[in-house]
Protein backbone atom coordinates (compact mmCIF):
# COMPACT_ATOMS: atom_id res chain seq x y z
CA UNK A 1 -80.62 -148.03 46.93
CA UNK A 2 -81.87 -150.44 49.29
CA UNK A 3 -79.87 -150.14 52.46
CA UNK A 4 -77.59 -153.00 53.41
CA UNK A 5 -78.05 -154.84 56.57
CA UNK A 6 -75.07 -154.05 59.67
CA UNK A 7 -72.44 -156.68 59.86
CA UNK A 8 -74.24 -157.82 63.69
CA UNK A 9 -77.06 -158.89 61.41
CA UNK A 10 -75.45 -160.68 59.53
CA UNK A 11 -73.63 -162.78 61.70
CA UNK A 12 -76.56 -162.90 63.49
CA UNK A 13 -78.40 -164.49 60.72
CA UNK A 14 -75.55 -167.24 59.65
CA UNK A 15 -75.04 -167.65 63.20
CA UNK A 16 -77.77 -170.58 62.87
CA UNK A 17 -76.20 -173.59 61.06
CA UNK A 18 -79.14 -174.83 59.93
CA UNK A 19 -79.83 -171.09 58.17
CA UNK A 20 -76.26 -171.61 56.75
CA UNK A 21 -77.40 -174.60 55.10
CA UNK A 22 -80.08 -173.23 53.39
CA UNK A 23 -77.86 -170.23 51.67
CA UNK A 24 -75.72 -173.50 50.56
CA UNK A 25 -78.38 -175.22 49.21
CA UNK A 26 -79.88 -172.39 47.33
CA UNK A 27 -75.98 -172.05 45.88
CA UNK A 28 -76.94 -173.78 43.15
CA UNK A 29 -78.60 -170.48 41.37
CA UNK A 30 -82.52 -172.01 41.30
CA UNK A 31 -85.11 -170.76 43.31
CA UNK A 32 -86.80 -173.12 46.00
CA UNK A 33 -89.85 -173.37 47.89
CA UNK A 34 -89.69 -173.85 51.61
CA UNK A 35 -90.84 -177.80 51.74
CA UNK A 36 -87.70 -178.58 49.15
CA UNK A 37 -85.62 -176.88 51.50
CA UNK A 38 -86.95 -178.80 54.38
CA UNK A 39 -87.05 -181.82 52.72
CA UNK A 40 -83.59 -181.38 51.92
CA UNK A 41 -82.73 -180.23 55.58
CA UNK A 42 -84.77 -182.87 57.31
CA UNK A 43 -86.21 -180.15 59.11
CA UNK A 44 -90.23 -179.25 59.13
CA UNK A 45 -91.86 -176.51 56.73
CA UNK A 46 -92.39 -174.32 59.36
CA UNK A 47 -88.70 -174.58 60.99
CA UNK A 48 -87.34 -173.56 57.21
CA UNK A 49 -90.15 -170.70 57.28
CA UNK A 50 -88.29 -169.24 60.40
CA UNK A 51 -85.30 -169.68 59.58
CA UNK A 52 -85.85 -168.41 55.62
CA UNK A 53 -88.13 -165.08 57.19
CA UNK A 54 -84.41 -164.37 59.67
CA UNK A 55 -82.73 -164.58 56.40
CA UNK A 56 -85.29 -162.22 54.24
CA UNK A 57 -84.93 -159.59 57.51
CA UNK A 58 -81.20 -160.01 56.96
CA UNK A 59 -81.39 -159.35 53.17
CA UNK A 60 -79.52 -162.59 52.48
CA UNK A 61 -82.00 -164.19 50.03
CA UNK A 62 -85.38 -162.85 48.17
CA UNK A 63 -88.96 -164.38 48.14
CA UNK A 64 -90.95 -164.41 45.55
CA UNK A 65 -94.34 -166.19 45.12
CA UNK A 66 -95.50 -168.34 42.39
CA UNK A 67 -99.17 -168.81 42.58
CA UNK A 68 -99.22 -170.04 46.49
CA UNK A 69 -95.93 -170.95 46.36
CA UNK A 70 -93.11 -168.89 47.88
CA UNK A 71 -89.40 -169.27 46.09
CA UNK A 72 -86.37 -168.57 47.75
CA UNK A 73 -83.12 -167.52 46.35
CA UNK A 74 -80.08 -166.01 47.55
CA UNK A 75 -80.41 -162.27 47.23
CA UNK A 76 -77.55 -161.09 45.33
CA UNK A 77 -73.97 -162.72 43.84
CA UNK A 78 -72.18 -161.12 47.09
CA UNK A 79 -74.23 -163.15 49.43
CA UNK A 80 -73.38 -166.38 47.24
CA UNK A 81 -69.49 -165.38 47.12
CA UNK A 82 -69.62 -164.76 51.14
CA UNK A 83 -71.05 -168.46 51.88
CA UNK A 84 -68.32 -169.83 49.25
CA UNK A 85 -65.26 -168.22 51.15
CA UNK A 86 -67.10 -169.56 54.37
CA UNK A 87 -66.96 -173.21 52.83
CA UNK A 88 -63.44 -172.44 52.08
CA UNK A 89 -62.72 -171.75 55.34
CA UNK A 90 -64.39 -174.56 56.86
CA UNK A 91 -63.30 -178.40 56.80
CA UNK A 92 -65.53 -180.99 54.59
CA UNK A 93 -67.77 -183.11 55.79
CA UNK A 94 -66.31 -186.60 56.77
CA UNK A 95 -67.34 -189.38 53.83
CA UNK A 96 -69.48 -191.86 55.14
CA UNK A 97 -70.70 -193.57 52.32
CA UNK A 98 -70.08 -194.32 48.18
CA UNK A 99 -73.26 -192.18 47.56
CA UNK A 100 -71.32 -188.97 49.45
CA UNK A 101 -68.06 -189.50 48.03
CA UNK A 102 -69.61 -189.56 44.34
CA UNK A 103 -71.43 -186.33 45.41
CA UNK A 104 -68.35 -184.68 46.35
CA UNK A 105 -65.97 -186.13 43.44
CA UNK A 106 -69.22 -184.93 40.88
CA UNK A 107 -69.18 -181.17 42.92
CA UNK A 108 -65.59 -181.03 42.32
CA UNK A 109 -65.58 -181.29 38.76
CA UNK A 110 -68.13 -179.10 37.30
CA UNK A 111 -70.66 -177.63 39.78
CA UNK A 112 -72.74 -174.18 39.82
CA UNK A 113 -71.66 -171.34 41.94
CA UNK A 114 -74.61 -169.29 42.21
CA UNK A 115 -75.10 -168.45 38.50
CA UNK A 116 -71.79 -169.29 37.49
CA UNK A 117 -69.34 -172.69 36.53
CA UNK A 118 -67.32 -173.43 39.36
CA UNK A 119 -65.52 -176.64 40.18
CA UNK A 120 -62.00 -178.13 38.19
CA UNK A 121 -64.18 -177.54 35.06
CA UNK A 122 -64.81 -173.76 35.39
CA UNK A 123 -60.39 -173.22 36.88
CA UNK A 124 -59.86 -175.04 33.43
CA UNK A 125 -62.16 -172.61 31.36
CA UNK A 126 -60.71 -169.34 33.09
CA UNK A 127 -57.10 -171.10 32.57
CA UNK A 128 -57.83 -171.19 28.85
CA UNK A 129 -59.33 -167.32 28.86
CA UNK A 130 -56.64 -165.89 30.32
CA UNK A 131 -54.26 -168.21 28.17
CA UNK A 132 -55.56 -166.68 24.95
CA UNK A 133 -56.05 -163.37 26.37
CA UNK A 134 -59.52 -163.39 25.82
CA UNK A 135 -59.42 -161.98 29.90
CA UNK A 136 -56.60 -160.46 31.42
CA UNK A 137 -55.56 -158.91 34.69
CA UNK A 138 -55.21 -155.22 34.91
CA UNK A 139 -54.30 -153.20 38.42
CA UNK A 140 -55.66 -155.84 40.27
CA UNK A 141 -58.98 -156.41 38.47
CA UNK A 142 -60.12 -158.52 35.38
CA UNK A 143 -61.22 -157.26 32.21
CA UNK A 144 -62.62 -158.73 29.16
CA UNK A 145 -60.82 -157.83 26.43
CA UNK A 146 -61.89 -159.71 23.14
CA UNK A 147 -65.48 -160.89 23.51
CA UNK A 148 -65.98 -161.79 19.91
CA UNK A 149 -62.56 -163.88 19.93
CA UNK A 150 -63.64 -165.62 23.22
CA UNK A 151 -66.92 -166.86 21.32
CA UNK A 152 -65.36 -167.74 18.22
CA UNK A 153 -62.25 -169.67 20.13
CA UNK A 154 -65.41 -171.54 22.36
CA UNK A 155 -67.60 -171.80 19.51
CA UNK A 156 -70.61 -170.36 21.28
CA UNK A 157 -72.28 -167.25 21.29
CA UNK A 158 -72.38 -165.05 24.78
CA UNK A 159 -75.51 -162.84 25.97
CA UNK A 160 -73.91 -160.78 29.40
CA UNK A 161 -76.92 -159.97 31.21
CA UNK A 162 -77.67 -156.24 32.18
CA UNK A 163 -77.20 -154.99 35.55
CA UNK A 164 -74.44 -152.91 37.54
CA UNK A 165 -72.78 -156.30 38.41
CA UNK A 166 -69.16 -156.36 36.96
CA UNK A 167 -68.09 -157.49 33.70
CA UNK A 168 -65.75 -159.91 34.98
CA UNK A 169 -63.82 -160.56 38.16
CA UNK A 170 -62.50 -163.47 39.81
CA UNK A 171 -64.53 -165.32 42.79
CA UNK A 172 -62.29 -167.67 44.68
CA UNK A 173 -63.27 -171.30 44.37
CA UNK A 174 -64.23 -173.47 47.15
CA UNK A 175 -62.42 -176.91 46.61
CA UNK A 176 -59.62 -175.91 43.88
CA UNK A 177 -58.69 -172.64 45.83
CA UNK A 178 -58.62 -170.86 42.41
CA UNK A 179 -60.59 -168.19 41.08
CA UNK A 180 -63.05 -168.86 38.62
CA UNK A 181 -64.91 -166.42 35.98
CA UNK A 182 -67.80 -164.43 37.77
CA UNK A 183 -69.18 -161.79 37.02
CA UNK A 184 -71.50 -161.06 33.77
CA UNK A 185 -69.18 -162.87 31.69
CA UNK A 186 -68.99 -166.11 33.83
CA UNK A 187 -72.86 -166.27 34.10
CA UNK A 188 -73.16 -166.02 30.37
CA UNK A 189 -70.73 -168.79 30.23
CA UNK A 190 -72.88 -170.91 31.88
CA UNK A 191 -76.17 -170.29 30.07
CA UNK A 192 -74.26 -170.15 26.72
CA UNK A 193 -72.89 -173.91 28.04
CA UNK A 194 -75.62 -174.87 29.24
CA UNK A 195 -77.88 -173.75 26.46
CA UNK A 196 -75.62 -175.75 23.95
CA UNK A 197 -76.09 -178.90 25.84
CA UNK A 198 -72.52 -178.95 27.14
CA UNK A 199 -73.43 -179.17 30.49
CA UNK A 200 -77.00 -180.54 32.23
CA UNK A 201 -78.03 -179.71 35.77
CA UNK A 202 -78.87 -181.83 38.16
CA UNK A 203 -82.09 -182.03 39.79
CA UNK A 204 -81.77 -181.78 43.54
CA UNK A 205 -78.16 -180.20 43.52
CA UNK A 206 -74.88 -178.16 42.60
CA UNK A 207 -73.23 -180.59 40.30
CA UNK A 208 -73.16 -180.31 36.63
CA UNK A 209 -73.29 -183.00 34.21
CA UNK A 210 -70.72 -183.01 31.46
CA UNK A 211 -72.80 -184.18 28.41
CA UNK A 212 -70.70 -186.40 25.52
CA UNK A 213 -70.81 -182.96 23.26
CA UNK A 214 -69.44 -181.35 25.94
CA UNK A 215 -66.33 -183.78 26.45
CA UNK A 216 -66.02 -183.98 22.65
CA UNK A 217 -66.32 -179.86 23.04
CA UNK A 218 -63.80 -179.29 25.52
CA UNK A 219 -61.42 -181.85 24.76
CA UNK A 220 -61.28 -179.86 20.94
CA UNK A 221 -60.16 -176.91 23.75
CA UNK A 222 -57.23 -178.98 25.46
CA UNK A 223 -59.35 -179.46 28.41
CA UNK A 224 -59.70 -183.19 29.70
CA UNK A 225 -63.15 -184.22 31.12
């Protein structure tokens, strides 16, 4: 078991806004190489090296190299959770143009949260699975009770990745101050949506397009897009 860094490191680490940024721009679940990061920060390759090798020390993302490219993601789910309940604690930005407010209107709807839908999109989705008791709540955690119901009542079909992660649980989202579906079951959610051509990343970002199928989709599930 790789041993977990002391909570002084870790606030040591996020101390830094700028390496606070990075974890939130890697939120988005795909892996980056330094120069998109810096590009994005408007900082220089060698700044984001810094701050990315405090963050590797402080086991808050992995690096792995493609070629002579190193990737950066965050390290685990927890470390994506723990900058989500920062943003939640934190005011947003002030709007200062058309671009940012369609940026944040587009992150509200449907966004990813690490590997996972997030957003009004992804409250309305775990709305509907707990609705039709495809999830329920049991002494305080979730469970997954009726897979096979879930992807006949979505119309898709679900692949939970391996791992000791949990099935399901609930991870608290940002800007609707909900939980949405983590876990195994809300990453194979996404892929399974994604895969379908529900939903389309962006390039460059969080937010999710919601294709036409996917409106025509959801709307067949009561939920408005």
């Amino acid at each position: 078991m790789t041993e977990r860094p002391s909570l002084s490191e870790v606030g040591a680490a996020i101390a830094e806004p700028a390496r606070l940024r990075i974890l939130q721009e890697l939120l988005a679940g795909t892996p980056l190489p330094a120069g998109a990061l810096a590009a994005r920060l408007g900082l220089s390759p060698s700044t984001v090296s810094s701050h990315v090798a405090r963050l590797l020390d402080a086991k808050l993302v992995s690096v792995t190299s493609r070629g002579r490219t190193r990737l950066v993601t965050i390290a685990t789910p927890e470390v994506a959770e723990a900058v989500e309940s920062l943003l939640r604690l934190s005011a947003e930005p002030a709007v200062t143009s058309l671009a940012k407010h369609t940026q944040r209107a587009a992150l509200r709807e449907a966004r990813t949260c690490y590997d996972h839908l997030a957003g009004r999109l992804g409250i309305a989705v775990a709305d509907l699975a707990f609705e039709r008791q495809w999830v329920i709540e049991h002494d305080g955690s979730l469970q997954l009770i009726a897979q096979s119901d879930l992807e006949s009542g979505l119309g898709i079909t679900l692949e939970l990745p391996a791992g000791s992660r949990p099935e399901v649980r609930g991870c608290m989202d940002w800007t609707e101050r909900r939980p949405h579906l983590a876990g195994k079951l809300g990453a194979a959610l996404l892929t399974a949506m994604l895969r379908a051509g529900w939903l389309r990343t962006q390039s460059g970002g969080r937010s999710l397009n919601i294709t036409t199928l996917g409106k025509e989709r959801f709307a067949t599930l009561g939920i408005d897009c």
